[in-house]
Protein backbone atom coordinates (compact mmCIF):
# COMPACT_ATOMS: atom_id res chain seq x y z
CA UNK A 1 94.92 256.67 71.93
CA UNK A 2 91.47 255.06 72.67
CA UNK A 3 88.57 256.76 74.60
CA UNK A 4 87.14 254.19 77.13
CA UNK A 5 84.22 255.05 79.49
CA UNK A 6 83.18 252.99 81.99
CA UNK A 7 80.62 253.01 84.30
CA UNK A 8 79.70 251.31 87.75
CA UNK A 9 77.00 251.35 90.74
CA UNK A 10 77.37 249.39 93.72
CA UNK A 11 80.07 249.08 96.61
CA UNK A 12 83.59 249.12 96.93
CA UNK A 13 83.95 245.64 95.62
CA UNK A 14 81.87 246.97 92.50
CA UNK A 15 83.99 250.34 92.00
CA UNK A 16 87.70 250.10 93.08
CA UNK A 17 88.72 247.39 90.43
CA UNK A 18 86.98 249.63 87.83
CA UNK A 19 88.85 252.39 89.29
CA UNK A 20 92.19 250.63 88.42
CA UNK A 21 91.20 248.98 85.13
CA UNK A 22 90.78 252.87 84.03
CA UNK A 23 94.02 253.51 85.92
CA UNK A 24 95.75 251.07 83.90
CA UNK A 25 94.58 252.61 80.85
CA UNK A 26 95.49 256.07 81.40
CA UNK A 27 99.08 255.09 82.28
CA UNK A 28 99.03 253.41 78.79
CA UNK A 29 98.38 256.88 77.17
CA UNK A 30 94.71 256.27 76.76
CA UNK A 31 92.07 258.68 77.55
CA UNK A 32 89.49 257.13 80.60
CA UNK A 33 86.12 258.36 81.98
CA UNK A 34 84.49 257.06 84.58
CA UNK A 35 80.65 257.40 85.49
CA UNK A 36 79.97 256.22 89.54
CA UNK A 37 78.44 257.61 92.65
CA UNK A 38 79.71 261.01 93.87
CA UNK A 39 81.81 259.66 96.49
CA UNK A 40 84.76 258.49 94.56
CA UNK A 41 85.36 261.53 92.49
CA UNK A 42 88.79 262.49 94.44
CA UNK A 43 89.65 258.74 93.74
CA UNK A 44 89.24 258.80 90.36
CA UNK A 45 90.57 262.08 89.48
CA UNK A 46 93.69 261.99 91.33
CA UNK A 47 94.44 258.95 89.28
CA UNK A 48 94.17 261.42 86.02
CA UNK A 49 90.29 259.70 85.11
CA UNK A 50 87.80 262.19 84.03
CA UNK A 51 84.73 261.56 86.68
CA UNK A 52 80.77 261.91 85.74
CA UNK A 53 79.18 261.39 89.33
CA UNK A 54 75.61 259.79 88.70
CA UNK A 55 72.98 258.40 91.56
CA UNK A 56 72.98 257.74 93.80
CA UNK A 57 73.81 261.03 95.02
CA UNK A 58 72.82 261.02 98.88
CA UNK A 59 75.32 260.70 101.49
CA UNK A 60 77.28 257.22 102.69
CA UNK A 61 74.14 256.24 104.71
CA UNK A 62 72.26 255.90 101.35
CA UNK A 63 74.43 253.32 100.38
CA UNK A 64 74.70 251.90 103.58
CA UNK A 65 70.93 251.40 103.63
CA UNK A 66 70.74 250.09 100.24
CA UNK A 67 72.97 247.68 101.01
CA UNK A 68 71.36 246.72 104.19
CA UNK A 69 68.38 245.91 102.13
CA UNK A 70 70.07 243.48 99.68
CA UNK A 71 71.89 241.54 102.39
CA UNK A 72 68.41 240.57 103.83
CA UNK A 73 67.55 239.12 100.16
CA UNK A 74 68.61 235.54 100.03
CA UNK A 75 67.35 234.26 96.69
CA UNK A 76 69.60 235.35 94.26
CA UNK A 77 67.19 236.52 91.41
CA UNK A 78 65.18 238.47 94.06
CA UNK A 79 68.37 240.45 94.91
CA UNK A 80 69.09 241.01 91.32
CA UNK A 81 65.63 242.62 91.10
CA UNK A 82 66.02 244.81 93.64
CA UNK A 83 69.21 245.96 92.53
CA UNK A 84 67.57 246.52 89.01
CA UNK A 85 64.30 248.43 90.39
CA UNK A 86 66.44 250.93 92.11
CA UNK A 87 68.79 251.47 88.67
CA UNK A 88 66.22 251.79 86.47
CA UNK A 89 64.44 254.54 88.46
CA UNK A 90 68.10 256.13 87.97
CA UNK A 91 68.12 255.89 84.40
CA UNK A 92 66.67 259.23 83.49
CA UNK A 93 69.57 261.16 85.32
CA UNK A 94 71.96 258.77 84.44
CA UNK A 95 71.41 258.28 80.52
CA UNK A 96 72.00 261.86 79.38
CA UNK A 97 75.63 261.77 81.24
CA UNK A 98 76.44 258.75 79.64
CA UNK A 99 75.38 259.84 76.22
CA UNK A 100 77.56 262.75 76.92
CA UNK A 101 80.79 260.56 77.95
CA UNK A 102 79.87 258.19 74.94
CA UNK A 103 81.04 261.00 72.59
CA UNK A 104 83.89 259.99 70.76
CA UNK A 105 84.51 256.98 72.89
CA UNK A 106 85.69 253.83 71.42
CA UNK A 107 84.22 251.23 73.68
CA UNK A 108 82.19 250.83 76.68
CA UNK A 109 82.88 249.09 80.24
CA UNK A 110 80.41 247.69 82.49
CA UNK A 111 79.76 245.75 85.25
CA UNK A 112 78.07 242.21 84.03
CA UNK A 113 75.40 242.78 86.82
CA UNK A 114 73.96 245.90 84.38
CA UNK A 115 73.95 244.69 80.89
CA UNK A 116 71.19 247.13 79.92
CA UNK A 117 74.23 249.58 79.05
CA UNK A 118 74.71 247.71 76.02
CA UNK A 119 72.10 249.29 74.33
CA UNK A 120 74.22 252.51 74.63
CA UNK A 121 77.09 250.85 72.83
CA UNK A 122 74.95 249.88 69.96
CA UNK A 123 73.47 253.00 69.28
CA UNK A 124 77.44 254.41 69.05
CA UNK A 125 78.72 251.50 67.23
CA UNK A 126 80.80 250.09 69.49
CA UNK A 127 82.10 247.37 71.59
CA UNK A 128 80.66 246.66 74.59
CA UNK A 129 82.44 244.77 77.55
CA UNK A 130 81.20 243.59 80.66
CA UNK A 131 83.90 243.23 83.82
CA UNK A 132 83.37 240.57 85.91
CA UNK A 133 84.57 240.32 89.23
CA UNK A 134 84.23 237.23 90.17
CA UNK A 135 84.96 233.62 87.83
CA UNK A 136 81.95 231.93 88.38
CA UNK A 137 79.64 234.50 86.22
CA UNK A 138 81.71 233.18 83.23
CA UNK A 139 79.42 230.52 81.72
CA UNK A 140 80.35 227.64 79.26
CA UNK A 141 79.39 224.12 78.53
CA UNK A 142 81.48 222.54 80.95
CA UNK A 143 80.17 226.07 83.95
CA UNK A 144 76.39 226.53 83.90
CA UNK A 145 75.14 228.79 85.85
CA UNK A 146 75.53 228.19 89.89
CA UNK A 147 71.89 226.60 91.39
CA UNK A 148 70.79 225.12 87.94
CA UNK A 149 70.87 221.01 88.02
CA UNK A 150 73.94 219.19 86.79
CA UNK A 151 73.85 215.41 86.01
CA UNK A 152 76.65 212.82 87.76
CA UNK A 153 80.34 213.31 87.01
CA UNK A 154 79.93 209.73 85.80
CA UNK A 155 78.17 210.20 82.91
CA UNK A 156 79.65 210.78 79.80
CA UNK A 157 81.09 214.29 79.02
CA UNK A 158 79.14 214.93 75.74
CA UNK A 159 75.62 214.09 77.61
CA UNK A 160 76.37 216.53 79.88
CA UNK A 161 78.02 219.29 78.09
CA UNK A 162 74.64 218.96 76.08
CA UNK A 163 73.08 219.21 79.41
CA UNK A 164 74.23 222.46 80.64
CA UNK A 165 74.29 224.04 77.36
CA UNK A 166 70.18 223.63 77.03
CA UNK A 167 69.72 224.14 80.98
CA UNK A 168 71.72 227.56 80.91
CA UNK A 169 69.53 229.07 77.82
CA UNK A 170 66.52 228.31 79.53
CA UNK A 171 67.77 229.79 82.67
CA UNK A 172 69.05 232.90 80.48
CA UNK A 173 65.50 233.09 78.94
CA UNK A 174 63.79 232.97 82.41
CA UNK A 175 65.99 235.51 83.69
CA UNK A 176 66.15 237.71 80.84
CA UNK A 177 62.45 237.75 81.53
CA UNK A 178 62.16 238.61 84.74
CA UNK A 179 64.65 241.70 84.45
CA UNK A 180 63.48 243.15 81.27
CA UNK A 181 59.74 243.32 83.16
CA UNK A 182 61.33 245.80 85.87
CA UNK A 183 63.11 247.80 82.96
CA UNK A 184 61.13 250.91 81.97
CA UNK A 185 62.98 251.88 78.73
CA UNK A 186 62.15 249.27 76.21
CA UNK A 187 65.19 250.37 74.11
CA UNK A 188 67.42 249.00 77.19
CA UNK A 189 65.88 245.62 77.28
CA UNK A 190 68.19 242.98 77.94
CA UNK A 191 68.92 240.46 75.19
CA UNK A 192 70.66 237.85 77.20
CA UNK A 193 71.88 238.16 80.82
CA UNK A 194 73.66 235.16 81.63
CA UNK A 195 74.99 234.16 78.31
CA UNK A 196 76.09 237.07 76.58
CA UNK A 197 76.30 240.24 78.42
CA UNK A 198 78.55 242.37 76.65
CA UNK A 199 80.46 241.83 73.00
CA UNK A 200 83.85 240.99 74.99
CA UNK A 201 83.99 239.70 78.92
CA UNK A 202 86.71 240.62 81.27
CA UNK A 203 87.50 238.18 84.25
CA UNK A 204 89.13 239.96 86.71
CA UNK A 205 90.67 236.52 88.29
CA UNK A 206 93.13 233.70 87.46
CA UNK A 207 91.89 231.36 85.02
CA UNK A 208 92.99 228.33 87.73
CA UNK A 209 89.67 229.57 89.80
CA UNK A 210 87.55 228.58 86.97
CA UNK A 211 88.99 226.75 83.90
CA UNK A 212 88.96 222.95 83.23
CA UNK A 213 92.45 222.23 81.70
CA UNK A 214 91.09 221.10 78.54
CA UNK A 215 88.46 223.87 77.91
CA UNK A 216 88.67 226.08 74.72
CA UNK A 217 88.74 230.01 75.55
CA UNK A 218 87.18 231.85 73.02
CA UNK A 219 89.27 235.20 72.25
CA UNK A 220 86.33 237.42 73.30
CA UNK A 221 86.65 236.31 76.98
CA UNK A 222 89.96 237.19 79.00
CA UNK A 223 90.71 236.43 82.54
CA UNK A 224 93.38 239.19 83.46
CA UNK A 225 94.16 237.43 87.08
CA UNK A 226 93.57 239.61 90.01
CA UNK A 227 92.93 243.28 90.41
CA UNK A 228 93.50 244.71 94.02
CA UNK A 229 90.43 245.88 95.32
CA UNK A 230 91.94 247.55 98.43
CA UNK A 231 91.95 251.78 98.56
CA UNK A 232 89.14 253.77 100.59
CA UNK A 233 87.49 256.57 98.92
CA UNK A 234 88.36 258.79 101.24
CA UNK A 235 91.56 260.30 102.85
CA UNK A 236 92.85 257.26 104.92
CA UNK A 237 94.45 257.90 108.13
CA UNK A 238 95.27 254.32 109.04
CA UNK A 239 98.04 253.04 111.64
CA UNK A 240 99.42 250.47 109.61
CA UNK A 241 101.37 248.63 111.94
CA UNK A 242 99.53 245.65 113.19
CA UNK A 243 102.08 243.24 114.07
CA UNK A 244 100.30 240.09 112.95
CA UNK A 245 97.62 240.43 114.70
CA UNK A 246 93.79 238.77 113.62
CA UNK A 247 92.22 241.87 111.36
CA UNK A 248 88.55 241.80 110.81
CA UNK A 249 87.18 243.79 107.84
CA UNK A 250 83.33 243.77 106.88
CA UNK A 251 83.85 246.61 104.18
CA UNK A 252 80.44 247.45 102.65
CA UNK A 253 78.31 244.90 104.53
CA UNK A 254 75.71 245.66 107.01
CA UNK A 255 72.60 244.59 108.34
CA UNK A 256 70.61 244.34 111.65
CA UNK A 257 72.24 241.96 113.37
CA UNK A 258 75.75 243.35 113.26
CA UNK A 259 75.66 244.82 116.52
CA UNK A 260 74.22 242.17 118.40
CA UNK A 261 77.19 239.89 116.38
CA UNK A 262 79.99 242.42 117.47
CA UNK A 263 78.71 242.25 121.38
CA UNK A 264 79.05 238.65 120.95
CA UNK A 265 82.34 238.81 119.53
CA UNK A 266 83.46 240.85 122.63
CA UNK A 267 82.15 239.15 124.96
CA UNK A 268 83.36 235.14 123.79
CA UNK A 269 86.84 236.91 122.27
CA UNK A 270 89.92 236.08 124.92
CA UNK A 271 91.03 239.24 127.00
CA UNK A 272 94.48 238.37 126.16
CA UNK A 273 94.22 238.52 122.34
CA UNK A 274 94.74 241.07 120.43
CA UNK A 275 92.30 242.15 117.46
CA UNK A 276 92.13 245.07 114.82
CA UNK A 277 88.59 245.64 113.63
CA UNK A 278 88.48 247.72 110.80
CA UNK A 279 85.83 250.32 109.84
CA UNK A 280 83.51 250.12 107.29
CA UNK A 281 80.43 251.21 106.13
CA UNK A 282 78.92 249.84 109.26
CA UNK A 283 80.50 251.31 112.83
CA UNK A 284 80.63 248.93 115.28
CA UNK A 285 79.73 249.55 118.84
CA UNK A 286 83.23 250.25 121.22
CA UNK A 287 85.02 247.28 122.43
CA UNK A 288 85.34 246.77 125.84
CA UNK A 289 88.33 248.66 127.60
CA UNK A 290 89.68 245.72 129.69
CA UNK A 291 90.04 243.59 125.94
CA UNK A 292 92.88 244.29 123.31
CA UNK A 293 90.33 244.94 120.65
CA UNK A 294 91.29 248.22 118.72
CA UNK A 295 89.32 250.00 115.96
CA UNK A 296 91.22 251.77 112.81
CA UNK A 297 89.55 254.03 110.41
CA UNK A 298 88.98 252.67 106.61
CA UNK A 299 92.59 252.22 105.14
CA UNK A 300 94.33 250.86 101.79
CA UNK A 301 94.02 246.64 101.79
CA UNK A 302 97.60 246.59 100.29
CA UNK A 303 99.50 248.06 102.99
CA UNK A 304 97.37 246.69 106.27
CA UNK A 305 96.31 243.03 104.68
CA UNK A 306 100.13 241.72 104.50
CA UNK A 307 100.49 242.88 107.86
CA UNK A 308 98.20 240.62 109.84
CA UNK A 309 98.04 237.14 110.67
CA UNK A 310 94.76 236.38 109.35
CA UNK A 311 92.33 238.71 107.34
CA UNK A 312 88.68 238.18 108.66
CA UNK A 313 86.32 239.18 106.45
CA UNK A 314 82.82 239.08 104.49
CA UNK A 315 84.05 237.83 101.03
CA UNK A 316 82.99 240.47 98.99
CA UNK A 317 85.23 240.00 95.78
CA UNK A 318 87.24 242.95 96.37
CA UNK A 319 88.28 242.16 99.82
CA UNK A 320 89.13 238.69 98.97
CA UNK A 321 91.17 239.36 95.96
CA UNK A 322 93.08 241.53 98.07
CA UNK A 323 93.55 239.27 100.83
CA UNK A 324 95.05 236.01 98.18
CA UNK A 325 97.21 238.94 97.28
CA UNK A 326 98.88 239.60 100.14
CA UNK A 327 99.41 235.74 100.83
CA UNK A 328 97.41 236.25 104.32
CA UNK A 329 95.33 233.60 105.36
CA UNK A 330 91.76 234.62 105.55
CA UNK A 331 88.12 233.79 107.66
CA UNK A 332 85.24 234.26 105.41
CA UNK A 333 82.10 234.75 106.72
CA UNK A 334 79.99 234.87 103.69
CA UNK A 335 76.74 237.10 103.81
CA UNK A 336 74.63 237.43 100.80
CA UNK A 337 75.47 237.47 96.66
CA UNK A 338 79.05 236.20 95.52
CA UNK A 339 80.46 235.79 99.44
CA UNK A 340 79.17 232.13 99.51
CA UNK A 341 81.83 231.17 96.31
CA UNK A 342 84.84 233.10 97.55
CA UNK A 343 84.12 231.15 101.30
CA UNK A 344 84.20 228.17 99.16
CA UNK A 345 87.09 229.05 96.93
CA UNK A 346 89.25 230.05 99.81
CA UNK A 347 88.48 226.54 101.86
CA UNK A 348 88.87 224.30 98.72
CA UNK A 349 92.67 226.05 98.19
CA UNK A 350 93.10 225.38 102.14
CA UNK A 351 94.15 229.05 102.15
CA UNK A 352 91.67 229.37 105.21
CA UNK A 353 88.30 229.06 105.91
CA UNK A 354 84.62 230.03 106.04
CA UNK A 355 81.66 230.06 108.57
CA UNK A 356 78.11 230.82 108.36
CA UNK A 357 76.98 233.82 109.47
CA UNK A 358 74.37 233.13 111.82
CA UNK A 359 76.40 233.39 115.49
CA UNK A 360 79.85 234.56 114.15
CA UNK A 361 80.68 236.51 117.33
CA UNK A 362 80.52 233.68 119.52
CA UNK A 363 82.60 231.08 117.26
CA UNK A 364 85.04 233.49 115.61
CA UNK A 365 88.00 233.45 118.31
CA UNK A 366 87.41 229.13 117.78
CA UNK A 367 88.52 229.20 114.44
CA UNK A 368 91.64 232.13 114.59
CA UNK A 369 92.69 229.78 116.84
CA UNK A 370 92.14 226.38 114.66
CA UNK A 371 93.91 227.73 111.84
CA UNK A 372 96.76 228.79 113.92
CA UNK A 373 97.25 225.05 114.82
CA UNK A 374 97.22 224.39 111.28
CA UNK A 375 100.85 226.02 110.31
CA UNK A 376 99.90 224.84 106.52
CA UNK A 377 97.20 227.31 105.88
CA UNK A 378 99.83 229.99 106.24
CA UNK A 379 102.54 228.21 103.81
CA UNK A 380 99.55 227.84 101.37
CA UNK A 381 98.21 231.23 101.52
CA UNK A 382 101.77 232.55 101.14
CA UNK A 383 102.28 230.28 97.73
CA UNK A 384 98.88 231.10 96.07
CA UNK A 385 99.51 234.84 97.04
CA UNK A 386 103.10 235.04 95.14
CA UNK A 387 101.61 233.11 91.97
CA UNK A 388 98.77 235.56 91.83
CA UNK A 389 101.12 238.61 92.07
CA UNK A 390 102.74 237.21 88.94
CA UNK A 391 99.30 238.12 87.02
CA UNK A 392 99.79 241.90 85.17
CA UNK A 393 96.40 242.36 86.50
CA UNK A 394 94.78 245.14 85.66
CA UNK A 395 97.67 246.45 82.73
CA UNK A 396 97.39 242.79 80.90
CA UNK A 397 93.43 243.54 80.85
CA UNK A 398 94.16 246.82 79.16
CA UNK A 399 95.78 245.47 76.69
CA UNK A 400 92.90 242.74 76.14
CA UNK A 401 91.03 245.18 75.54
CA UNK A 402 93.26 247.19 72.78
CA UNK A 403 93.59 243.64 70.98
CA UNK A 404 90.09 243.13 71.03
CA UNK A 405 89.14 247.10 69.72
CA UNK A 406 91.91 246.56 67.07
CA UNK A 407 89.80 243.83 65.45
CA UNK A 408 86.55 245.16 65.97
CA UNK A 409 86.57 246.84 62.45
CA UNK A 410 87.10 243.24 60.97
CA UNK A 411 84.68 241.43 62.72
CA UNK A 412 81.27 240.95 62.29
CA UNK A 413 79.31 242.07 65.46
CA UNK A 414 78.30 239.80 68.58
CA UNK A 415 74.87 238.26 69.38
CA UNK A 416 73.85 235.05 71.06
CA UNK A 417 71.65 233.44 68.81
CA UNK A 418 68.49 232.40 71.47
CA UNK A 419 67.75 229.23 69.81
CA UNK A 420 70.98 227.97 68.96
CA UNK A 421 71.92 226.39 72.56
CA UNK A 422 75.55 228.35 72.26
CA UNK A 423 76.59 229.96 75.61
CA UNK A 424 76.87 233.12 74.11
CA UNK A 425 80.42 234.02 74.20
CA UNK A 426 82.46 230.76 74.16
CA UNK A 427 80.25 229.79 71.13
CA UNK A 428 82.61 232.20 69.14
C-alpha cells in the first residue's frame, strides 16, 4: 500500500481532478490525503480521502474575489505572481500541515502551477509529481512554451528543435526569477518552473491534444487521458432533465462585467428559446419572466452535460474535459489563464467553437444557432467524446504513478541541469 498526499489551491478546475486522482488511488487499496481549502472536506472524505483543510479558510466569497482579481490580469506571468504572492503569505499555516501529512508518505502530488512543494519532497526523500491539467504546460523540443518565438515550419527540424530548446531555458531562467523574488522561504525556491517541475509529470489529457507522432516520451511524463472535472462541493440539488436544451456554465469565473454581459444576454436571447444557466460562483441577475431562461443550482457535469445540446462555457480545464466527455458540443468563451487553448483546441477538432469575451451577451444566441446549422459539429463532438471515454483516466494515472514509485529506489534522482539546454523532463 503506498501513502500519497496531495495538495491543491485554486478552483474547481484546480481541485476536482485531484479529488479523483486520490479517488482512484484509494479504490486501489492505497492510503490518500488530501490538503485543499475547507470547502471540499465532505467531498473528499466521503470518497474515503483523509482531508487537511489549509487557506484559504474564509467563506466562498473569498474565493470568488480572488478569482475576480486574476481574471482582470491579462499577462500571463503577472497572473502567476499574483497567484504566488497570495500562497506564499499562506505558507506559514500551510507548511506545518503538510509536514504532518508528509509522515510516512511515499510521494507527493502537486499542481505544476506550485512547484515550491518540491522542496517538501526532498527533505522526505521522495518523489515529487506535478499534475497538469492541461497539455500545453508539457514542454519539449518540438512544445516550447506558449508566447515564446518559434522560427518557420519550413526550416529544417534540427534548427529549430535547437531553437526552442535554448529559447525555453531562458524563458525558465527568467521566470524562475521572477517567482523565486515573491517567495519568502528561501528553502522553497524554485529550481526550474517551466522545465522541470516535479521528478515525474502527470498529464491529465490524451496525448492526441499535444504529441507529434514521432516524438519520444520519456517514462517520467504520462498523459493518463481525461479526468472528469464535473461534481460540486456541495450537496447538489439539480433537475437534471434538460431536454437538449443550450446550457451555459461559467463555474468559477467572475468579474465585473458579468452582470452587465448576462442583461445583454437577456435582452438579444430569442423569447422562444429555451436556456439553462447554471450557477456558479458568480449569481447572475434573474432572467426575465416572459423568456424561457431557467436557472439550476451547481450540479454534477456528468449527469447534466450529456443532456444538453450544447455546453456553453468559460473553458476552464475542468469544465471542458467534462464537456469532450460527454460528446456535447461546446461554446467557449475564454476569459483569462488556460481558457484561450481549450477555445482553440475545441475549434481546431470542429467540436464547436469559441468567442471573445468582450460582448458575449449580445452575440451568444448567433452562434447556438450557427452551430445548429452545422449538423457536423454534433457527429464530431459525439466521436471525440466516445474515444476519450476509452482513456482509464484517472485509474491508468494511478498506476503511473505505482510504476514510477517502484523504480524510484533504482534510480538516481531528477534535476534539470540549467546549462545543459535539456527540457527538463523529456531530457531523461
Amino acid at each position: 500500500m503506498l501513502r500519497l498526499v496531495f495538495i491543491s489551491h485554486g478552483s474547481t478546475g484546480d481541485i476536482v481532478p485531484v479529488i479523483r486522482l486520490a479517488e482512484a488511488a484509494v479504490r486501489s487499496g492505497h492510503a490518500a490525503t488530501l490538503l485543499a481549502s475547507h470547502h471540499w472536506k465532505d467531498a473528499t472524505e466521503s470518497r474515503g480521502i483523509r482531508f487537511l483543510p489549509i487557506p484559504p479558510g474564509g467563506p466562498q466569497e473569498e474565493l470568488s474575489g480572488l478569482m475576480e482579481r486574476y481574471s482582470s490580469i491579462r499577462n500571463p506571468l503577472k497572473l502567476v505572481e499574483a497567484m504566488y504572492r497570495h500562497v506564499d503569505a499562506w505558507q506559514g499555516e500551510i507548511l506545518p500541515v503538510l509536514d504532518e501529512a508528509l509522515d510516512g508518505a511515499d510521494a507527493l502530488l502537486y499542481s505544476y502551477l506550485f512547484p515550491l512543494y518540491q522542496s517538501a519532497a526532498d527533505a522526505r526523500q521522495i518523489p515529487a509529481i506535478s499534475i497538469h491539467f492541461c497539455p500545453n504546460t508539457y514542454f519539449s523540443p518540438l512544445h516550447p512554451p506558449d508566447n515564446l518565438p518559434q522560427l518557420p515550419s519550413w526550416l529544417p527540424k534540427a534548427l529549430r528543435i535547437q531553437w526552442n530548446v535554448r529559447m525555453t531555458h531562458l524563458a525558465d531562467r527568467f521566470v524562475t526569477h521572477r517567482i523565486n523574488r515573491i517567495i519568502s522561504r528561501p528553502d522553497q525556491r524554485i529550481r526550474s518552473w517551466l522545465r522541470s517541475p516535479s521528478d515525474y509529470s502527470l498529464v491529465l489529457a490524451p496525448p492526441e491534444l499535444h504529441l507529434d507522432e514521432t516524438e519520444n516520451l520519456s517514462h517520467r511524463i504520462a498523459f493518463s487521458g481525461f479526468v472528469s472535472g464535473g461534481f460540486s462541493s456541495g450537496e447538489s440539488q439539480t433537475d437534471s432533465s434538460i431536454d437538449k436544451v443550450p446550457l451555459l456554465n461559467f463555474g468559477s469565473v467572475t468579474n465585473d462585467s458579468m452582470e452587465e454581459e448576462f442583461r445583454n444576454l437577456y435582452q438579444h436571447w430569442p423569447i422562444d428559446q429555451p436556456l439553462v444557466i447554471q450557477q456558479g460562483w458568480f449569481t447572475p441577475p434573474a432572467p426575465p419572466a416572459e423568456k424561457q431562461i431557467r436557472m439550476i443550482p451547481p450540479g454534477p457535469h456528468e449527469e447534466l452535460f450529456p443532456q444538453a445540446s450544447v455546453v456553453i462555457h468559460h473553458g476552464g480545464a475542468g469544465t471542458t474535459t467534462s464537456a469532450f466527455l460527454a460528446g456535447t458540443p461546446q461554446i467557449v468563451i475564454p476569459h483569462f489563464a488556460d481558457q484561450k487553448f481549450w477555445g482553440q483546441t475545441v475549434t481546431s477538432l470542429k467540436c464547436g467553437s469559441s468567442i471573445r469575451k468582450a460582448g458575449w451577451g449580445r452575440r451568444l444566441w448567433g452562434e447556438v444557432h450557427r452551430l445548429r446549422q452545422d449538423p457536423s459539429i454534433t457527429r464530431n463532438a459525439e466521436a471525440f467524446g466516445a474515444r476519450q471515454r476509452a482513456y482509464p483516466g484517472a485509474p491508468q494515472a494511478i498506476e503511473r504513478v505505482e510504476s514510477w514509485l517502484q523504480k524510484s529506489d533504482t534510480e538516481p534522482a531528477f534535476s534539470a541541469d540549467p546549462e545543459s539546454g535539456s527540457t527538463g523532463l523529456l531530457s531523461r
